[in-house]
C-alpha atoms as a PDB file:
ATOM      1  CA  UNK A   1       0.823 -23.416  12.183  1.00  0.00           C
ATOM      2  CA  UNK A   2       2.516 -21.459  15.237  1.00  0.00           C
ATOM      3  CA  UNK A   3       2.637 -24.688  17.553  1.00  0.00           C
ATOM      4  CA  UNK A   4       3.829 -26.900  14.955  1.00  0.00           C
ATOM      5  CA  UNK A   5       6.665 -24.245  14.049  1.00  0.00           C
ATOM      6  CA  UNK A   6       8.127 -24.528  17.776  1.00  0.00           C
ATOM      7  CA  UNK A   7       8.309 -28.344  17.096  1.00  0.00           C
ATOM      8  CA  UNK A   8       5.310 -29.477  18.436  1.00  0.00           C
ATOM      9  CA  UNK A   9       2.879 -32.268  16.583  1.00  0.00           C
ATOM     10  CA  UNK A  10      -0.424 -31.085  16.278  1.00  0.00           C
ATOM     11  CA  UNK A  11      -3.414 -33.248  15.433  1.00  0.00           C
ATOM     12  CA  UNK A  12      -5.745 -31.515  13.183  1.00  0.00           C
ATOM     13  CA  UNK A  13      -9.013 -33.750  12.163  1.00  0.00           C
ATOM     14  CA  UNK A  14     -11.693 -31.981   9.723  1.00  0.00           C
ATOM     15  CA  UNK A  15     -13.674 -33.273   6.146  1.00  0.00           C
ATOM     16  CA  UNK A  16     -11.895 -29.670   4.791  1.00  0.00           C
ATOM     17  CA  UNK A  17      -9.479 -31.422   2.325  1.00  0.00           C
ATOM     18  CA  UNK A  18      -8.400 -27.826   1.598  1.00  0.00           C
ATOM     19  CA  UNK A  19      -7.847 -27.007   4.949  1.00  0.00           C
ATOM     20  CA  UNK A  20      -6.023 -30.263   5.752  1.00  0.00           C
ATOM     21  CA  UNK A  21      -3.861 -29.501   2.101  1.00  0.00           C
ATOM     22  CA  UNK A  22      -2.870 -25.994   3.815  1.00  0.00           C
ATOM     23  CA  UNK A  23      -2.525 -27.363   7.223  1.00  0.00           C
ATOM     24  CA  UNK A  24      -0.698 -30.436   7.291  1.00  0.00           C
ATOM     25  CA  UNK A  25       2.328 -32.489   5.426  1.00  0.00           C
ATOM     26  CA  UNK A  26       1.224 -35.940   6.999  1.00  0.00           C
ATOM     27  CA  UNK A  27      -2.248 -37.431   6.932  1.00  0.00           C
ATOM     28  CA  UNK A  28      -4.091 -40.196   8.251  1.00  0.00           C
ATOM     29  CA  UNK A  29      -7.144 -41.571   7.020  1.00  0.00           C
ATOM     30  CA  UNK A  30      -9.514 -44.232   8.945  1.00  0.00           C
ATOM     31  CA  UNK A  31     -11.864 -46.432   7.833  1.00  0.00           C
ATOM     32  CA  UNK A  32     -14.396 -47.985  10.760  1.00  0.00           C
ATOM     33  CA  UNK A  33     -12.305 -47.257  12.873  1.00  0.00           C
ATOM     34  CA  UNK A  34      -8.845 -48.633  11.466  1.00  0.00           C
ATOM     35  CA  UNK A  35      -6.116 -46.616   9.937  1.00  0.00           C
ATOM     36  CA  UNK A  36      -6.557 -46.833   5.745  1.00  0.00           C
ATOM     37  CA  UNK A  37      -3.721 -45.176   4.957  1.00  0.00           C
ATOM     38  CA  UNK A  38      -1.073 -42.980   7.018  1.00  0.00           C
ATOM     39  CA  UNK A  39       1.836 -40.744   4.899  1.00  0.00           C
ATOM     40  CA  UNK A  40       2.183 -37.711   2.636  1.00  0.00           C
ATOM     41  CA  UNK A  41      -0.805 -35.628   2.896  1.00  0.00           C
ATOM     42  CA  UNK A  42      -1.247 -35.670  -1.091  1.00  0.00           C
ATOM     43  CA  UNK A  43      -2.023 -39.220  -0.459  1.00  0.00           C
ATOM     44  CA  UNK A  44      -4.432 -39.226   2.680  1.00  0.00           C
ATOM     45  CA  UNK A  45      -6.535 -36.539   0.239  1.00  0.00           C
ATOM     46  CA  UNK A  46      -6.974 -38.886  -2.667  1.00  0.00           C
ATOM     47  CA  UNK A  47      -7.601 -41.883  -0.823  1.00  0.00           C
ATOM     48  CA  UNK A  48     -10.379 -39.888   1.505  1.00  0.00           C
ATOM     49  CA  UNK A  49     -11.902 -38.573  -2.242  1.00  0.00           C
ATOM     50  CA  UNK A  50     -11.686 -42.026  -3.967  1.00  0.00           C
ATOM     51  CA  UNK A  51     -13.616 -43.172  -0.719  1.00  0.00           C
ATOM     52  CA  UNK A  52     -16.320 -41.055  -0.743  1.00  0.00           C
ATOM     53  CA  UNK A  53     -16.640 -41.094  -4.475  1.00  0.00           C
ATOM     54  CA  UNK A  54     -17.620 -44.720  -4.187  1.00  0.00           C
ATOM     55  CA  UNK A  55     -19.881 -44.418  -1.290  1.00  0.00           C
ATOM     56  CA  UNK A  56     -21.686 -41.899  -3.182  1.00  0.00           C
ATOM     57  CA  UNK A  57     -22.091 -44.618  -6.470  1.00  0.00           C
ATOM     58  CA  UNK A  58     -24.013 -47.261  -3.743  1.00  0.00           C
ATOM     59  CA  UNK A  59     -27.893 -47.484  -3.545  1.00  0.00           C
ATOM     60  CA  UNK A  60     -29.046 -45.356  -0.532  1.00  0.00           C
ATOM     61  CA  UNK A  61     -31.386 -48.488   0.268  1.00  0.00           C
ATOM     62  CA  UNK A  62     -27.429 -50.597   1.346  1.00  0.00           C
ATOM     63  CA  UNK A  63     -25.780 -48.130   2.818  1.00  0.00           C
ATOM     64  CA  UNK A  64     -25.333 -48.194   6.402  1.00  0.00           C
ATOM     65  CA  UNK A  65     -23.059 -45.284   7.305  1.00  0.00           C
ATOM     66  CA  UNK A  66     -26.075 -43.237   8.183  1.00  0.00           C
ATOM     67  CA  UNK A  67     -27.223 -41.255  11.286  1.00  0.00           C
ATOM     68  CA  UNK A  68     -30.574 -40.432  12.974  1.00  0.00           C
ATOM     69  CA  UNK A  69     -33.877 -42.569  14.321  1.00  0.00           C
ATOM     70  CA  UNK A  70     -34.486 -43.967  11.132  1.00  0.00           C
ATOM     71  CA  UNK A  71     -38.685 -44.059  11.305  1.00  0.00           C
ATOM     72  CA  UNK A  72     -37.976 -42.513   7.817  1.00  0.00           C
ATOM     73  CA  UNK A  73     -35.492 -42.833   5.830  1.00  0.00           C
ATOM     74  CA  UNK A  74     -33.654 -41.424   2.138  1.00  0.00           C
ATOM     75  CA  UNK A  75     -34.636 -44.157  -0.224  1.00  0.00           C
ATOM     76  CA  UNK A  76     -33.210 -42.310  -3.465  1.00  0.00           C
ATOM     77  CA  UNK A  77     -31.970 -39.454  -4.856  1.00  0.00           C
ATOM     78  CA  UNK A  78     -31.744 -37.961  -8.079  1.00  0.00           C
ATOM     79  CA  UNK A  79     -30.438 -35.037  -9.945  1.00  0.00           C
ATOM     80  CA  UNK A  80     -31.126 -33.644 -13.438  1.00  0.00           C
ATOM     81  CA  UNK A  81     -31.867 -30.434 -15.627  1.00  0.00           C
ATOM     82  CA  UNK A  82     -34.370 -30.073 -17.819  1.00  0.00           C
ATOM     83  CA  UNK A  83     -32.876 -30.359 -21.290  1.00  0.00           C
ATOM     84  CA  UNK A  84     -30.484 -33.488 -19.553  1.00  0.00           C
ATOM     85  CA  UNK A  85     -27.115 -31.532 -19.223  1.00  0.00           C
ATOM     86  CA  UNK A  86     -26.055 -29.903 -15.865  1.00  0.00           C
ATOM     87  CA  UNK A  87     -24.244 -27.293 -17.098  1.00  0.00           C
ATOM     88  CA  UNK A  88     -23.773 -23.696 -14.595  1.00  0.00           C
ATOM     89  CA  UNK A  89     -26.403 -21.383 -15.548  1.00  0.00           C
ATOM     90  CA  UNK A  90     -28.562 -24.410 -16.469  1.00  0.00           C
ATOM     91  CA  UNK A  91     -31.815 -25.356 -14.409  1.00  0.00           C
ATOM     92  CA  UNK A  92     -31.282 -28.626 -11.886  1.00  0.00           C
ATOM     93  CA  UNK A  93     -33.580 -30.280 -10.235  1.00  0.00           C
ATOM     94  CA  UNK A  94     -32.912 -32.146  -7.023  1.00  0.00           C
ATOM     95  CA  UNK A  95     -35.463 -35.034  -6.049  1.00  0.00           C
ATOM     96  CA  UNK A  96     -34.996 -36.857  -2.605  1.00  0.00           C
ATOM     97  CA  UNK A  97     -36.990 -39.763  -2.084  1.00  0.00           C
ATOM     98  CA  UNK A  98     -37.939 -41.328   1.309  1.00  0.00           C
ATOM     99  CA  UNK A  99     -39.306 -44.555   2.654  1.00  0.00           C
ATOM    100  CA  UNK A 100     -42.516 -43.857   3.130  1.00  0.00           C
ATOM    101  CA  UNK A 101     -45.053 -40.987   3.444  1.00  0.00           C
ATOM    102  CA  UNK A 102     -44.785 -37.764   6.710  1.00  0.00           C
ATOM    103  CA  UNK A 103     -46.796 -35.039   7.302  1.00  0.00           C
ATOM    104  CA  UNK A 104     -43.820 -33.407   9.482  1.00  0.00           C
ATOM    105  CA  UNK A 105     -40.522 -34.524   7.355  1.00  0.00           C
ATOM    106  CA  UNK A 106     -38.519 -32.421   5.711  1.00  0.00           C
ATOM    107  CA  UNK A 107     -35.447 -32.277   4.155  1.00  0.00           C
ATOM    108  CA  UNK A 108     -31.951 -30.639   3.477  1.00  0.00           C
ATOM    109  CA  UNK A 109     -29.257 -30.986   1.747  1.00  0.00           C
ATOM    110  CA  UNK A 110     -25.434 -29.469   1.398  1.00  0.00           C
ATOM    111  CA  UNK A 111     -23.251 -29.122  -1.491  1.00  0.00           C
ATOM    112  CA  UNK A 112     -19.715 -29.697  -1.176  1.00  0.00           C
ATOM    113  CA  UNK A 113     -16.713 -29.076  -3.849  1.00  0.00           C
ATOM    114  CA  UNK A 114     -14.266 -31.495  -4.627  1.00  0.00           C
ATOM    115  CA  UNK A 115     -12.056 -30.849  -1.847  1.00  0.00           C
ATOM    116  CA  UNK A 116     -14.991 -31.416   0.862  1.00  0.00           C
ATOM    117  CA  UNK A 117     -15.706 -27.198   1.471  1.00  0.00           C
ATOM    118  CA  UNK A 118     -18.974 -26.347   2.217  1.00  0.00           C
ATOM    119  CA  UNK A 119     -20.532 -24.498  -1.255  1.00  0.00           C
ATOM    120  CA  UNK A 120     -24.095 -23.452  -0.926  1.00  0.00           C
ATOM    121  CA  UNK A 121     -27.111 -25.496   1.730  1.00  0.00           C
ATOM    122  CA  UNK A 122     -30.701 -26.046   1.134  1.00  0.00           C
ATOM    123  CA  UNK A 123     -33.136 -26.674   3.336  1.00  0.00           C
ATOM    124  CA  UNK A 124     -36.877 -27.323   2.671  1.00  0.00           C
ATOM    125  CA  UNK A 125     -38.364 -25.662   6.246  1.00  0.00           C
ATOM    126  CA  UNK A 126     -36.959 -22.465   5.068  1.00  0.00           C
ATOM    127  CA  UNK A 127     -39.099 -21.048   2.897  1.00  0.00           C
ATOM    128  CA  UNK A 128     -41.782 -23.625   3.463  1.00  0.00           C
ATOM    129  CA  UNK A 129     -45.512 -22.705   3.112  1.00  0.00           C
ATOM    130  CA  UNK A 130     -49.211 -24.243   2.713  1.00  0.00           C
ATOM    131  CA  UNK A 131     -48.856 -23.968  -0.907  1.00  0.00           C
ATOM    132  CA  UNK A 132     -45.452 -25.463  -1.236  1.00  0.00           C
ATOM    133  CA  UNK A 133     -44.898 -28.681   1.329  1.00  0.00           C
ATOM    134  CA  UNK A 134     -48.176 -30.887   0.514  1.00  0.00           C
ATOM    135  CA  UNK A 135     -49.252 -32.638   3.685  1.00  0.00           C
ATOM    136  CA  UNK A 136     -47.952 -36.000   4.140  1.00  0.00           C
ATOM    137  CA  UNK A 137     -45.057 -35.509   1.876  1.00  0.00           C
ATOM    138  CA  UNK A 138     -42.918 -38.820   0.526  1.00  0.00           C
ATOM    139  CA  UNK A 139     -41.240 -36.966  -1.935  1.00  0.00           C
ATOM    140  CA  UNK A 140     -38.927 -33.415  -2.296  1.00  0.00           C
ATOM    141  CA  UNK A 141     -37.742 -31.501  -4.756  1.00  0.00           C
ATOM    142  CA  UNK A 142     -35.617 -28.766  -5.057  1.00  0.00           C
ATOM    143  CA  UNK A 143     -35.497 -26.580  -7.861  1.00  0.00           C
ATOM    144  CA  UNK A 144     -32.626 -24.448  -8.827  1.00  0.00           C
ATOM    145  CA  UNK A 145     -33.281 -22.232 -12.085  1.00  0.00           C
ATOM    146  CA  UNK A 146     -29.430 -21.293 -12.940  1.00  0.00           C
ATOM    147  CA  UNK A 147     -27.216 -23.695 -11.253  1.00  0.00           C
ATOM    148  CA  UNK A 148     -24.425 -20.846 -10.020  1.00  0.00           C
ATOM    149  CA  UNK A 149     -21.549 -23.638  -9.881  1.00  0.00           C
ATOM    150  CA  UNK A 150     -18.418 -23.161 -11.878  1.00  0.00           C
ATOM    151  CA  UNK A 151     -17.891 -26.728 -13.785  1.00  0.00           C
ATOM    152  CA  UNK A 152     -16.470 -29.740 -11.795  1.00  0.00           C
ATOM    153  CA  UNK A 153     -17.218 -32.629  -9.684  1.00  0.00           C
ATOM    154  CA  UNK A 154     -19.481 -32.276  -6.536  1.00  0.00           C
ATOM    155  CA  UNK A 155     -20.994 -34.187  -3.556  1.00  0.00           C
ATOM    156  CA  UNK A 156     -23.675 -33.578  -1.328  1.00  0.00           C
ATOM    157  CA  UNK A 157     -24.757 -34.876   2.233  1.00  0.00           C
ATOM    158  CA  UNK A 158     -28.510 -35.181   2.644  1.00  0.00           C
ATOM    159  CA  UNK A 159     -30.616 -35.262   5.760  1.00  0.00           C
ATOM    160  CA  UNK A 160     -34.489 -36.032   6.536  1.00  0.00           C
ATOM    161  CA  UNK A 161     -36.057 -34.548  10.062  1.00  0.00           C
ATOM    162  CA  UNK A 162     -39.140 -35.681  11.133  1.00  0.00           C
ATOM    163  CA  UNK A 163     -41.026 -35.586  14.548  1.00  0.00           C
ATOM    164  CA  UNK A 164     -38.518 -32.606  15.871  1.00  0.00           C
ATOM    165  CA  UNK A 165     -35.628 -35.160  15.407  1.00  0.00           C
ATOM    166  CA  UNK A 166     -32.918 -36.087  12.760  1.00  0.00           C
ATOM    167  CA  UNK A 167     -33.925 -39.417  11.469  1.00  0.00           C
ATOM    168  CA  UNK A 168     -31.120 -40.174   8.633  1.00  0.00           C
ATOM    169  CA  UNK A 169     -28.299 -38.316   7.820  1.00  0.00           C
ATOM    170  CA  UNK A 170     -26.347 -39.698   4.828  1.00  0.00           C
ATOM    171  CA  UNK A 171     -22.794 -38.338   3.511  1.00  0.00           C
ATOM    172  CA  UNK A 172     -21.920 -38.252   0.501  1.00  0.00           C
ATOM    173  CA  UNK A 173     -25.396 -39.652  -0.304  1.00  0.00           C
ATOM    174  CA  UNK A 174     -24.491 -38.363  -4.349  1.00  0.00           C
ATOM    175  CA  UNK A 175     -22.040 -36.886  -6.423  1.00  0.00           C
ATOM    176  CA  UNK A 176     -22.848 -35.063  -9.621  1.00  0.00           C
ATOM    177  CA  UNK A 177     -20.943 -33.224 -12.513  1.00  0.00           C
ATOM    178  CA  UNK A 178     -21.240 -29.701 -13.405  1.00  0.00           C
ATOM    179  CA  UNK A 179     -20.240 -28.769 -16.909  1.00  0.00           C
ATOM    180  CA  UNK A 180     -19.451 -25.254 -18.921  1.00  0.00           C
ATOM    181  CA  UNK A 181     -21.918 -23.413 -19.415  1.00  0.00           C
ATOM    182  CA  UNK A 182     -23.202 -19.561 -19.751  1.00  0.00           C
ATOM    183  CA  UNK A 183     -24.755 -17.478 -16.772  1.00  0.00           C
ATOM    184  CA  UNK A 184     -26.033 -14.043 -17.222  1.00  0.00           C
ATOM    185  CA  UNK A 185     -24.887 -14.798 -21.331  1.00  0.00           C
ATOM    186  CA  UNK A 186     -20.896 -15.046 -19.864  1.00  0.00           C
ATOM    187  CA  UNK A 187     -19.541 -18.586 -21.178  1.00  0.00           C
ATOM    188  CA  UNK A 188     -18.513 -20.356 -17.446  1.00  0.00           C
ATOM    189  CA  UNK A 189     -15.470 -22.506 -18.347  1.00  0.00           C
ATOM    190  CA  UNK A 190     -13.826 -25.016 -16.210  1.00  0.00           C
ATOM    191  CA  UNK A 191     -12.713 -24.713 -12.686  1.00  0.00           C
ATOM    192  CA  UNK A 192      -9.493 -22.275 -12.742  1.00  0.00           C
ATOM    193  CA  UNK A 193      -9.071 -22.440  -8.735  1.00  0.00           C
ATOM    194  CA  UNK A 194     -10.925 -19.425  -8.016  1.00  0.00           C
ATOM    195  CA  UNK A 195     -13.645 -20.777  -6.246  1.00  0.00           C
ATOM    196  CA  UNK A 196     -16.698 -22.903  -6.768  1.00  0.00           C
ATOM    197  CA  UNK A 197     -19.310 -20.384  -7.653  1.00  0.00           C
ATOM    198  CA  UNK A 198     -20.080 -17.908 -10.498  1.00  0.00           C
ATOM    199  CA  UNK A 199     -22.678 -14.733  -9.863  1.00  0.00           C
ATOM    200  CA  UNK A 200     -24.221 -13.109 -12.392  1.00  0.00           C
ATOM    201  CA  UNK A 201     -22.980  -9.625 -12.640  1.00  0.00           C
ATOM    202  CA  UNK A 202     -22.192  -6.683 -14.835  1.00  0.00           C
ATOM    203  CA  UNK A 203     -19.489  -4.075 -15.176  1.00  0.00           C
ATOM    204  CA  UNK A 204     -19.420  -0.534 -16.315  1.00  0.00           C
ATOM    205  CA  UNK A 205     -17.192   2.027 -16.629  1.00  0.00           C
ATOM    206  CA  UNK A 206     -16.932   5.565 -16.871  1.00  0.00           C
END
């Protein structure tokens, strides 16, 4: 913001719609290479969103924006919650599918808010143990018991490793919808700008 003040252009490239919506007045989108669209930065953001929000609604098997080896692949993805409404505070369930079956795959995943920042990652070698990661695994699944996200529209890019190597890499591999819902018995209403997660707390006072 200094440099540009004196006068000076400054090229600033990131996913961050946010931080591009703070940074910049001009934006410039590309598309394999060519420009898509080049003017106010209002526009560059909605045409980047409506971009990814249709590469997310393709089948994983036909899309070939993907990264890594490839000996094993994402095949599908799906998310749910047990009673059939993602709502925050409700249980979700996130099943990633792959091509075929590997001992030494696993799998992570990040979540991203509408304006492409970084909410919460997952990652299936964390925590992994005998008990929980099956040898010769085709299938994961993450569990989430109360979904902490306020209510709104989210992404995620997913990722398999296998053999000490990425082997696919997919963004926006899936979008999803949170909706209202109670965490910790507080009702969870609709995005009001304040971020993209709610903690269960309490207050007191004296």
């Amino acid at each position: 913001q200094d440099v540009a003040s004196e006068g000076r252009t400054v090229l600033f490239v990131s996913h961050n719609m946010a931080l591009v919506q703070a940074l910049c007045a001009r934006g410039i989108v590309l598309e394999g290479g060519a420009v898509a669209i080049d003017g106010p930065v209002s526009d560059a953001v909605r045409t980047y969103l409506v971009t990814l929000e249709q590469l997310s609604s393709i089948d994983l098997a036909d899309r070939d924006d993907r990264r890594g080896r490839g000996d094993v692949r994402l095949a599908r993805i799906e998310i749910d919650a047990d009673d059939g409404v993602l709502a925050t505070g409700s249980s979700a369930r996130f099943t990633f599918v792959l091509t075929e079956t590997r001992a030494d795959a696993s799998c992570f995943f990040t979540v991203y808010n509408h304006l492409g920042q970084p909410v919460a990652n997952f990652n299936s070698d964390v925590r992994a143990t005998s008990d929980e990661r099956k040898p010769g695994a085709a299938e994961f699944v993450c569990e989430v018991e109360e979904l902490p996200l306020v209510p709104g529209r989210y992404r995620i890019n997913a990722a398999v490793r296998a053999a000490g190597d990425l082997q696919d890499l997919v963004e926006a591999a899936a979008a999803f919808d949170v909706e209202p819902g109670r965490l910790g018995g507080r009702p969870v209403l609709r995005d009001s700008g304040y971020g993209s997660v709610a903690v269960d707390h309490r207050w007191t006072t004296s």
